[in-house]
Protein backbone atom coordinates (compact mmCIF):
# COMPACT_ATOMS: atom_id res chain seq x y z
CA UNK A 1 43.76 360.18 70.80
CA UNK A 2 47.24 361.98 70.71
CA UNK A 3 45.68 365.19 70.69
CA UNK A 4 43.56 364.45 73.49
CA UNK A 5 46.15 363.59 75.56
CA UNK A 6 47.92 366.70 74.98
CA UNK A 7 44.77 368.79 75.66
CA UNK A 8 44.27 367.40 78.75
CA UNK A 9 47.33 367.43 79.62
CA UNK A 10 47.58 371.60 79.20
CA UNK A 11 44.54 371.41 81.27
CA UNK A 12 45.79 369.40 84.26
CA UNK A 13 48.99 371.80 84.52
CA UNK A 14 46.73 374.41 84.39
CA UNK A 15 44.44 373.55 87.48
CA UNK A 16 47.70 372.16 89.35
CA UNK A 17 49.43 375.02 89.04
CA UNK A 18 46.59 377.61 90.02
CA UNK A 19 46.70 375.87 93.17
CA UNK A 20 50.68 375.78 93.74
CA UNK A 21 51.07 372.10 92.61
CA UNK A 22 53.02 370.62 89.78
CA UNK A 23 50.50 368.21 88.62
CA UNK A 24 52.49 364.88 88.49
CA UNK A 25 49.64 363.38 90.28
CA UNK A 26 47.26 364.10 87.71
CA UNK A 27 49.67 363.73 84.91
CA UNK A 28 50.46 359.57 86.28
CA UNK A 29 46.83 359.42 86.01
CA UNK A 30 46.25 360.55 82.63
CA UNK A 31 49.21 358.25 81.53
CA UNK A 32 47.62 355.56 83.42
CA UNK A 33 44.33 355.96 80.85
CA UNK A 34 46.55 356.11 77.73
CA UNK A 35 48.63 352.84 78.92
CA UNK A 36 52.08 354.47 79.69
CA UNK A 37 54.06 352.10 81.45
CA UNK A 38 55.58 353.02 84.67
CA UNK A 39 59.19 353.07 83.54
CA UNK A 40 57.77 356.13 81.27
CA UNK A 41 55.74 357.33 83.79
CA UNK A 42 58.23 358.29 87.05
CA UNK A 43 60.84 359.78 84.97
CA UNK A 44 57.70 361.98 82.49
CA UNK A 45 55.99 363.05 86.56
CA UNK A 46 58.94 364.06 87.69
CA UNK A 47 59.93 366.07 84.77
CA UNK A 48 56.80 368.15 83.91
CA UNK A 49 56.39 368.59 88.04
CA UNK A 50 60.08 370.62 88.10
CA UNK A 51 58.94 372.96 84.83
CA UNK A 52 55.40 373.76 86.44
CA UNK A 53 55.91 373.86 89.91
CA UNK A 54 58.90 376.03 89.29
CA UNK A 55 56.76 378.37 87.14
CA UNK A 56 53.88 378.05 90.02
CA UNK A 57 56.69 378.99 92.93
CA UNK A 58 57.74 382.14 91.12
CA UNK A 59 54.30 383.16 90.73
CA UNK A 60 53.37 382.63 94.09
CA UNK A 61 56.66 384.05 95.34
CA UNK A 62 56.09 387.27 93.77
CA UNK A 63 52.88 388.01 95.32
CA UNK A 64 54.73 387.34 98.80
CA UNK A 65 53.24 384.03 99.95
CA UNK A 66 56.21 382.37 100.55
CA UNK A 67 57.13 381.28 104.09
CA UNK A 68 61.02 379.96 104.12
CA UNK A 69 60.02 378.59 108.05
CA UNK A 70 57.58 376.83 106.97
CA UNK A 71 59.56 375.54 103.65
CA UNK A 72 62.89 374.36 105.07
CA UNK A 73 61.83 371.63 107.82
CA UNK A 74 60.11 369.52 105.43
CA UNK A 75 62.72 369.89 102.58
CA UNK A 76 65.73 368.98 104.51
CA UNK A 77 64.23 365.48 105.11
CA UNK A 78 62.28 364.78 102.33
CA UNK A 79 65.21 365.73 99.48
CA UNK A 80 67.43 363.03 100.59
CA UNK A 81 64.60 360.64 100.94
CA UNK A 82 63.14 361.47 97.36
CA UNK A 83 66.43 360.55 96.12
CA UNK A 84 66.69 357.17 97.63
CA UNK A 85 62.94 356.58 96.38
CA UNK A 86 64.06 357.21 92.70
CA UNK A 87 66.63 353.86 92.95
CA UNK A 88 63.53 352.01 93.80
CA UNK A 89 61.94 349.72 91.50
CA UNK A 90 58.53 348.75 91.91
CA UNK A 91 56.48 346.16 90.56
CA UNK A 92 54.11 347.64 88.11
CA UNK A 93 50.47 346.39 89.63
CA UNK A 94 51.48 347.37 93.34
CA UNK A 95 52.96 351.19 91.81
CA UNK A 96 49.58 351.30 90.51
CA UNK A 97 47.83 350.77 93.82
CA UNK A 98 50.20 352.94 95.65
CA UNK A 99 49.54 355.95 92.70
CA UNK A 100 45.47 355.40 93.06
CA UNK A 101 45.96 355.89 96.84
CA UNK A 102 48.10 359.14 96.70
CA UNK A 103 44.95 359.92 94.07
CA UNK A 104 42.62 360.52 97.37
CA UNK A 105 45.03 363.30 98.62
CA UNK A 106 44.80 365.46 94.86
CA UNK A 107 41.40 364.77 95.28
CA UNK A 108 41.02 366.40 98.93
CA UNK A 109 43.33 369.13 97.60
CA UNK A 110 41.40 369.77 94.40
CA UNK A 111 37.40 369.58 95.84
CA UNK A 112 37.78 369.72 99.90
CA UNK A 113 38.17 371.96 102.91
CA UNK A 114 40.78 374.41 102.07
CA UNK A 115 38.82 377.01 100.04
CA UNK A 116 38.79 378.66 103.49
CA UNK A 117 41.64 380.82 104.87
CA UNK A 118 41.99 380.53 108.16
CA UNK A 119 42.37 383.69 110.56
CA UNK A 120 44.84 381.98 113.14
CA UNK A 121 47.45 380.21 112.48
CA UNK A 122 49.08 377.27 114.94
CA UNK A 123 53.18 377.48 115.25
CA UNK A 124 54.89 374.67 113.28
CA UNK A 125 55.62 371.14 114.91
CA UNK A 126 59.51 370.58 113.82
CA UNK A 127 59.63 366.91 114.59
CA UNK A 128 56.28 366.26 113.14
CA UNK A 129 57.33 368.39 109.81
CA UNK A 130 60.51 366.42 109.75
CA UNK A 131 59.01 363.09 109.79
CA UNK A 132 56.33 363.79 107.15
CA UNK A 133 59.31 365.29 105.08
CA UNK A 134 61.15 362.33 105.16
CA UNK A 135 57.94 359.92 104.02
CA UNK A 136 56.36 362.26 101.95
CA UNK A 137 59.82 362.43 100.19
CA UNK A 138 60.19 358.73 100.29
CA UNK A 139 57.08 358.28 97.89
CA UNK A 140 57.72 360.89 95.75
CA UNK A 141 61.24 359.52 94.58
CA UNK A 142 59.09 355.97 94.01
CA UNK A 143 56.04 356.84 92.51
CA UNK A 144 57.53 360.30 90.44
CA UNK A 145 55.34 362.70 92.04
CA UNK A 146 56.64 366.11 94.13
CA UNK A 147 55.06 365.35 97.35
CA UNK A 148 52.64 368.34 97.36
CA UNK A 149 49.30 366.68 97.13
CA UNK A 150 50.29 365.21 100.42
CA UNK A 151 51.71 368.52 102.08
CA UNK A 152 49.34 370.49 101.05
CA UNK A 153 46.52 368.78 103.12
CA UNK A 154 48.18 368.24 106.33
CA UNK A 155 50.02 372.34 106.39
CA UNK A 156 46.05 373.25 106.03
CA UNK A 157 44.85 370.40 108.06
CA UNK A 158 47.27 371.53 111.20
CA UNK A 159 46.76 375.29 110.62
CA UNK A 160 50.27 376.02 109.75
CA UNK A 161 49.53 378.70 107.05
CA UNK A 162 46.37 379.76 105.10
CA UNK A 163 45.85 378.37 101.21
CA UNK A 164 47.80 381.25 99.35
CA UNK A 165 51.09 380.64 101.86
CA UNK A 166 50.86 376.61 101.94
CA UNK A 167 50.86 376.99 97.53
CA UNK A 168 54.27 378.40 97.60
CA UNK A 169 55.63 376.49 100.17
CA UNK A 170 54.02 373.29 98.29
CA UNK A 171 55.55 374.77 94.87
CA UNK A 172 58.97 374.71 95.89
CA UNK A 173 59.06 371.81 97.62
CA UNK A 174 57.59 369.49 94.47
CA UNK A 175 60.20 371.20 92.66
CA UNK A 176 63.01 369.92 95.41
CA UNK A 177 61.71 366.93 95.42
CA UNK A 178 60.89 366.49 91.78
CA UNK A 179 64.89 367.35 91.25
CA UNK A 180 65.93 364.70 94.02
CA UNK A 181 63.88 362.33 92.75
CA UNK A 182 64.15 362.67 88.81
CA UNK A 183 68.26 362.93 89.97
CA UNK A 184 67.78 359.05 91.83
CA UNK A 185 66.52 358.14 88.59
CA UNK A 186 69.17 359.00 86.47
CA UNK A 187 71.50 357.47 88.88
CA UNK A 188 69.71 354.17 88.30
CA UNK A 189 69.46 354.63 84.60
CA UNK A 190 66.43 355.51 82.15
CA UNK A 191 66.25 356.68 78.63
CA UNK A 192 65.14 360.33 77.50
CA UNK A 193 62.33 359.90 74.75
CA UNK A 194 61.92 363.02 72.07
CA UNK A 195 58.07 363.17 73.23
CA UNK A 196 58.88 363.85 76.28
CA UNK A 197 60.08 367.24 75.07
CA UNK A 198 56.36 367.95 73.35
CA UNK A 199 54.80 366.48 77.20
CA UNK A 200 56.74 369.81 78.73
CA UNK A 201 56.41 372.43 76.47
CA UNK A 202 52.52 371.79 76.87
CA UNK A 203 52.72 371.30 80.69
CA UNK A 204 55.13 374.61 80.72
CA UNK A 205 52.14 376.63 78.72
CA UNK A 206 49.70 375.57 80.83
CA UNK A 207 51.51 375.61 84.16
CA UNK A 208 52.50 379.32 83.10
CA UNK A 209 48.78 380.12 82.64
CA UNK A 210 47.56 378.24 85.78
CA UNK A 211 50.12 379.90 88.41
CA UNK A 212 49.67 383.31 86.65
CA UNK A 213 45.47 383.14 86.94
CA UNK A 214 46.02 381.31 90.77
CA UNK A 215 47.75 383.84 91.92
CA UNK A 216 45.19 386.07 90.78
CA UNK A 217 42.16 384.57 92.76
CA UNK A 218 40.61 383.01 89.23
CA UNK A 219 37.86 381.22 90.14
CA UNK A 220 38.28 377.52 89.19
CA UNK A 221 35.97 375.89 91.30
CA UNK A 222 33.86 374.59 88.60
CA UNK A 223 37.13 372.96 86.60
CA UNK A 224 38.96 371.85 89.66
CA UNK A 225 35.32 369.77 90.50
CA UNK A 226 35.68 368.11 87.13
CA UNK A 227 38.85 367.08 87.36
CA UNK A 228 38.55 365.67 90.73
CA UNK A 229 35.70 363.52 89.74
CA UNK A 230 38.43 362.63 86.50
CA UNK A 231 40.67 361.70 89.60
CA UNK A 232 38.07 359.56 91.33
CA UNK A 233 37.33 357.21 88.18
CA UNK A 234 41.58 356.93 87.64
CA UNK A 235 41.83 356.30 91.05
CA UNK A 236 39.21 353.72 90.92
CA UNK A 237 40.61 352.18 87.60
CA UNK A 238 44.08 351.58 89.04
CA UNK A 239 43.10 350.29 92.46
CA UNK A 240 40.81 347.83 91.27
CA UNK A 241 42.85 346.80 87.86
């Protein structure tokens, strides 16, 4: 069972990070099926999310995707938030409910309408990109995710940037957030475990491989439907458990 959970985990990084995400999302929910209690499972998300989407932003960075005007309105918000989420303790049945939930959004990343690019693009709303900073930051200092799943959808959603652009921007701003919120954490107090160290150097490999194929338009369509409908049963489990 061990090794299972370390090949899927390998895979999971690897689909995340072909798409610009760092996976913490998918990650929870794996930990989720192999009974990892939440105190393991913020500080674990927020980890492998900083190693993979940093590996993912570089990638994407590179190839000249990234848009800093797009980046910085939702950062400024959401970092502070994400580090006021990481004091929060929640109790374990209602972070489970929350994390099936934010499950929908990998899901609509992963399967729905963004294999498209789009040919115009709308100018950015500063309030509106401030607010959902600030909430999308919020729950990804509670929960341990980066905040992408939920950025991703509504930058692509709005038309602020086509699927190549809104992966960088998403990259580095699960890796801000992961930092705020893994940094709220430590704050409050939680104990490094030695597996923790295997959980990254797997999530680094396949991050590395993910972000490096993404980049190059490697199809994944087929994988990212599998683990979507992986995502629907956890999603399912922990909403109704």
């Amino acid at each position: 069972m061990e090794l299972l959970f370390y090949i899927l985990l390998v895979v999971i990084a690897f689909l995340y990070a072909s798409v610009g995400h760092g996976g913490a999302s998918g990650y929870l929910a794996l930990m989720a099926f192999f009974s990892f209690t939440p105190e393991i499972m913020r500080p674990v998300g927020l980890l492998l999310n900083i190693f993979v989407s940093l590996v993912a932003f570089l990638k994407f960075y590179r190839g000249g995707y990234f848009r800093w005007n797009l980046f910085w309105p939702f950062a400024v918000s959401s970092i502070p938030a994400a580090y006021l989420g990481g004091f929060i303790l929640i109790d374990p049945g209602i972070y489970k409910k929350i994390l099936g939930v934010l499950l929908i959004f990998s899901i609509i990343r992963l399967i729905g309408f963004d294999y498209k690019n789009n040919t115009s693009q709308k100018s950015l709303n500063l309030t509106g990109a401030l607010l959902a900073g600030a909430l999308i930051g919020l729950f990804s200092g509670m929960i341990g995710i980066g905040g992408g799943i939920i950025l991703s959808p509504i930058i692509l959603l709005l038309n602020w940037a086509n699927m190549k652009q809104t992966a960088a921007v998403s990259a580095l701003f699960i890796f801000v957030n992961s930092l705020a919120g893994l940094g709220g954490l430590l704050a409050h107090g939680f104990v490094y475990e030695s597996r923790m160290t295997t959980m990254l150097i797997v999530a680094f490999i396949g991050g590395l491989s993910g972000a490096y194929f993404g980049v190059k338009k490697f199809d994944t369509l087929v994988l990212k439907s599998v683990l979507a409908l992986v995502l629907v049963i956890a999603s399912i489990k922990l909403l109704t458990t």
